[in-house]
C-alpha atoms as a PDB file:
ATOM      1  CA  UNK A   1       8.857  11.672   3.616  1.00  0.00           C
ATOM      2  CA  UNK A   2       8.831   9.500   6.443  1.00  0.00           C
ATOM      3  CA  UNK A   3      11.532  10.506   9.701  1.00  0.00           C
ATOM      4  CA  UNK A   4      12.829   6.954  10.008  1.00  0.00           C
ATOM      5  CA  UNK A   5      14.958   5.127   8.424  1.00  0.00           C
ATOM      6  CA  UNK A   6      13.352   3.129   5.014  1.00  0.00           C
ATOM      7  CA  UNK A   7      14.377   0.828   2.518  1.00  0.00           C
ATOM      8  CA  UNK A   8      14.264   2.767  -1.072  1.00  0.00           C
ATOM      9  CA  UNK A   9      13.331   1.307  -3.832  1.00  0.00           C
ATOM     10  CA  UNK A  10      16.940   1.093  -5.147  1.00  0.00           C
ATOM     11  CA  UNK A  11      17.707  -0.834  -2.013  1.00  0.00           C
ATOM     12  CA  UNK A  12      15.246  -3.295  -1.861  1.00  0.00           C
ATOM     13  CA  UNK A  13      16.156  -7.048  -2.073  1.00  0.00           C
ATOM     14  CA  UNK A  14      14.197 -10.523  -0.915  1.00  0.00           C
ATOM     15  CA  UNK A  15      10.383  -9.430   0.095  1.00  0.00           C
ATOM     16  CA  UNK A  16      10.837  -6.085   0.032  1.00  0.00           C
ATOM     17  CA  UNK A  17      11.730  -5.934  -3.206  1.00  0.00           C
ATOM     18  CA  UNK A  18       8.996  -7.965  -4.251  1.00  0.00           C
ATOM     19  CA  UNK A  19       6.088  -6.009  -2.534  1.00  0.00           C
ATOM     20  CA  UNK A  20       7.626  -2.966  -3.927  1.00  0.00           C
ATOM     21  CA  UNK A  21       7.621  -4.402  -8.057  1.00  0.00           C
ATOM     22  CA  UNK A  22       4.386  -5.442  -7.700  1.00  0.00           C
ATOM     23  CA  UNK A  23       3.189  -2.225  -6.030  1.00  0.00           C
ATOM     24  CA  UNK A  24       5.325  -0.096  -9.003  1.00  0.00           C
ATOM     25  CA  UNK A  25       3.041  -2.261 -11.437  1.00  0.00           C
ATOM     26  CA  UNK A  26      -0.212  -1.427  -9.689  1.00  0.00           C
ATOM     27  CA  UNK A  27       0.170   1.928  -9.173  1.00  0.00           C
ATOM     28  CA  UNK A  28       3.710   3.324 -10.493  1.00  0.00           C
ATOM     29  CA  UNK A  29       5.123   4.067  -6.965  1.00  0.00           C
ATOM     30  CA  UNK A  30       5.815   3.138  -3.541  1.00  0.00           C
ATOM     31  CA  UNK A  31       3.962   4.690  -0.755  1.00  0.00           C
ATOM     32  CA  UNK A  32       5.269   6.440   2.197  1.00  0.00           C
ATOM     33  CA  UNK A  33       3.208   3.784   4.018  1.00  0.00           C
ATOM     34  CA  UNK A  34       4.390   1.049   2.793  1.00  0.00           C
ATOM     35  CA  UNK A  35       7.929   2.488   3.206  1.00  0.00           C
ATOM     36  CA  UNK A  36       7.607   2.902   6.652  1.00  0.00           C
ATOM     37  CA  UNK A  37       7.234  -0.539   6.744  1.00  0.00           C
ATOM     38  CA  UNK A  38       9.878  -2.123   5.066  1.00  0.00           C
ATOM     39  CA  UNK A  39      12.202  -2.056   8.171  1.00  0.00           C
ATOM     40  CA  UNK A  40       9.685  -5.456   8.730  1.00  0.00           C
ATOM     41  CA  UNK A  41       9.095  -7.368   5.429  1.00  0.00           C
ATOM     42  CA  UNK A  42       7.257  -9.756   7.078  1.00  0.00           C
ATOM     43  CA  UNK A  43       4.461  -6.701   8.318  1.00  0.00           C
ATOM     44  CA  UNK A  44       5.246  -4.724   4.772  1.00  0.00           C
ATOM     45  CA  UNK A  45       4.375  -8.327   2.943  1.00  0.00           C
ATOM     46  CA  UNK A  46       0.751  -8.986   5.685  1.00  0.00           C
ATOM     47  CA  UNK A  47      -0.143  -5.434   5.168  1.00  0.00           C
ATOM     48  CA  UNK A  48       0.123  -5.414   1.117  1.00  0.00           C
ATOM     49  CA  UNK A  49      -1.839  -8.615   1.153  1.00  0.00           C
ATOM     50  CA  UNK A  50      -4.536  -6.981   3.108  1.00  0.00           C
ATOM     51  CA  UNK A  51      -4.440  -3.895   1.132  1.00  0.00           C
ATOM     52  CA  UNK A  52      -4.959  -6.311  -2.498  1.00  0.00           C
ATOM     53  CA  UNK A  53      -7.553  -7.934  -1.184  1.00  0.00           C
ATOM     54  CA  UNK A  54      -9.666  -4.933  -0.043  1.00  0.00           C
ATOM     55  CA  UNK A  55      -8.780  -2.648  -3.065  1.00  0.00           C
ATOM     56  CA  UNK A  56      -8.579  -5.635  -5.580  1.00  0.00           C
ATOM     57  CA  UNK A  57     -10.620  -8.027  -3.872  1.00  0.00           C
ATOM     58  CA  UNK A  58     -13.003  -7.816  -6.944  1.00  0.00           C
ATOM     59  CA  UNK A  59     -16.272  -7.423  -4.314  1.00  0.00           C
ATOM     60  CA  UNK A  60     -19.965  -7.238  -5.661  1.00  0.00           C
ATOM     61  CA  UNK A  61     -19.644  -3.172  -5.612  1.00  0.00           C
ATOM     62  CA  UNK A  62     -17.643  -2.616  -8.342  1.00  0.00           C
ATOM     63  CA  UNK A  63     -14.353  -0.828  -8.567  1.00  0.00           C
ATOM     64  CA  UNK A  64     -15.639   2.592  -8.914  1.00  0.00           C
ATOM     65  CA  UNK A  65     -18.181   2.377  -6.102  1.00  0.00           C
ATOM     66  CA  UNK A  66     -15.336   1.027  -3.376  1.00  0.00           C
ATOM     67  CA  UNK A  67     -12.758   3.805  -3.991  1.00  0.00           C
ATOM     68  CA  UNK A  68     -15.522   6.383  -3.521  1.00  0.00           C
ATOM     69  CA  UNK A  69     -16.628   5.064  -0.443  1.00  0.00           C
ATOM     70  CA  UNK A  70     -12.886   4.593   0.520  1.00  0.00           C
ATOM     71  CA  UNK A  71     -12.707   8.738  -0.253  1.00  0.00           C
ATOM     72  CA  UNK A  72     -15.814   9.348   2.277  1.00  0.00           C
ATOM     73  CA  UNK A  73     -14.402   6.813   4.943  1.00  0.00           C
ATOM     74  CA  UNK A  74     -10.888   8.654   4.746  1.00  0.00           C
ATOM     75  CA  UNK A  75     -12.684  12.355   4.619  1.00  0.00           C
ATOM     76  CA  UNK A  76     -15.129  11.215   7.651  1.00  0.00           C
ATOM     77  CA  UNK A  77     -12.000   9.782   9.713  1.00  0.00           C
ATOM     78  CA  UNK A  78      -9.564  13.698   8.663  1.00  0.00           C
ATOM     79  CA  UNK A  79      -7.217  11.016   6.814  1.00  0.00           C
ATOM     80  CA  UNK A  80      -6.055  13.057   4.014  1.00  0.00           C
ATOM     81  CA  UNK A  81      -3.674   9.689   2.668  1.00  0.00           C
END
């Protein structure tokens, strides 16, 4: 749970609310991450279109292959998100 204040999903209007539907669609939740951001729906809107395009991009590697690599990337860096 983040310590600042956040915009919940029942809150949400205008871009927020959009980034969070389509999030809720993709995965069935809003992130913490995300949440933290939604103070600034312009950064919450740039950072979900940055996230699609490198977990949804549709690169050469294959679904599969990219979130393992994103697993060892996170474990090499301590991220435990």
């Amino acid at each position: 749970m983040a310590w600042i204040r956040v915009i919940s999903d029942a809150e949400a209007t205008g871009d927020v609310k959009e980034v969070y539907e389509e999030v809720k669609g993709k995965i069935g939740r809003i992130s913490p991450m995300l949440q933290a951001m939604s103070l600034r729906p312009e950064v919450l809107k740039r950072v979900h279109e940055m996230g699609n395009a490198i977990h949804f991009g549709g690169s050469s590697l294959g679904k599969q292959l990219e979130q393992m690599l994103a697993v060892v990337v996170s474990a090499t860096n301590g991220c435990r998100y």
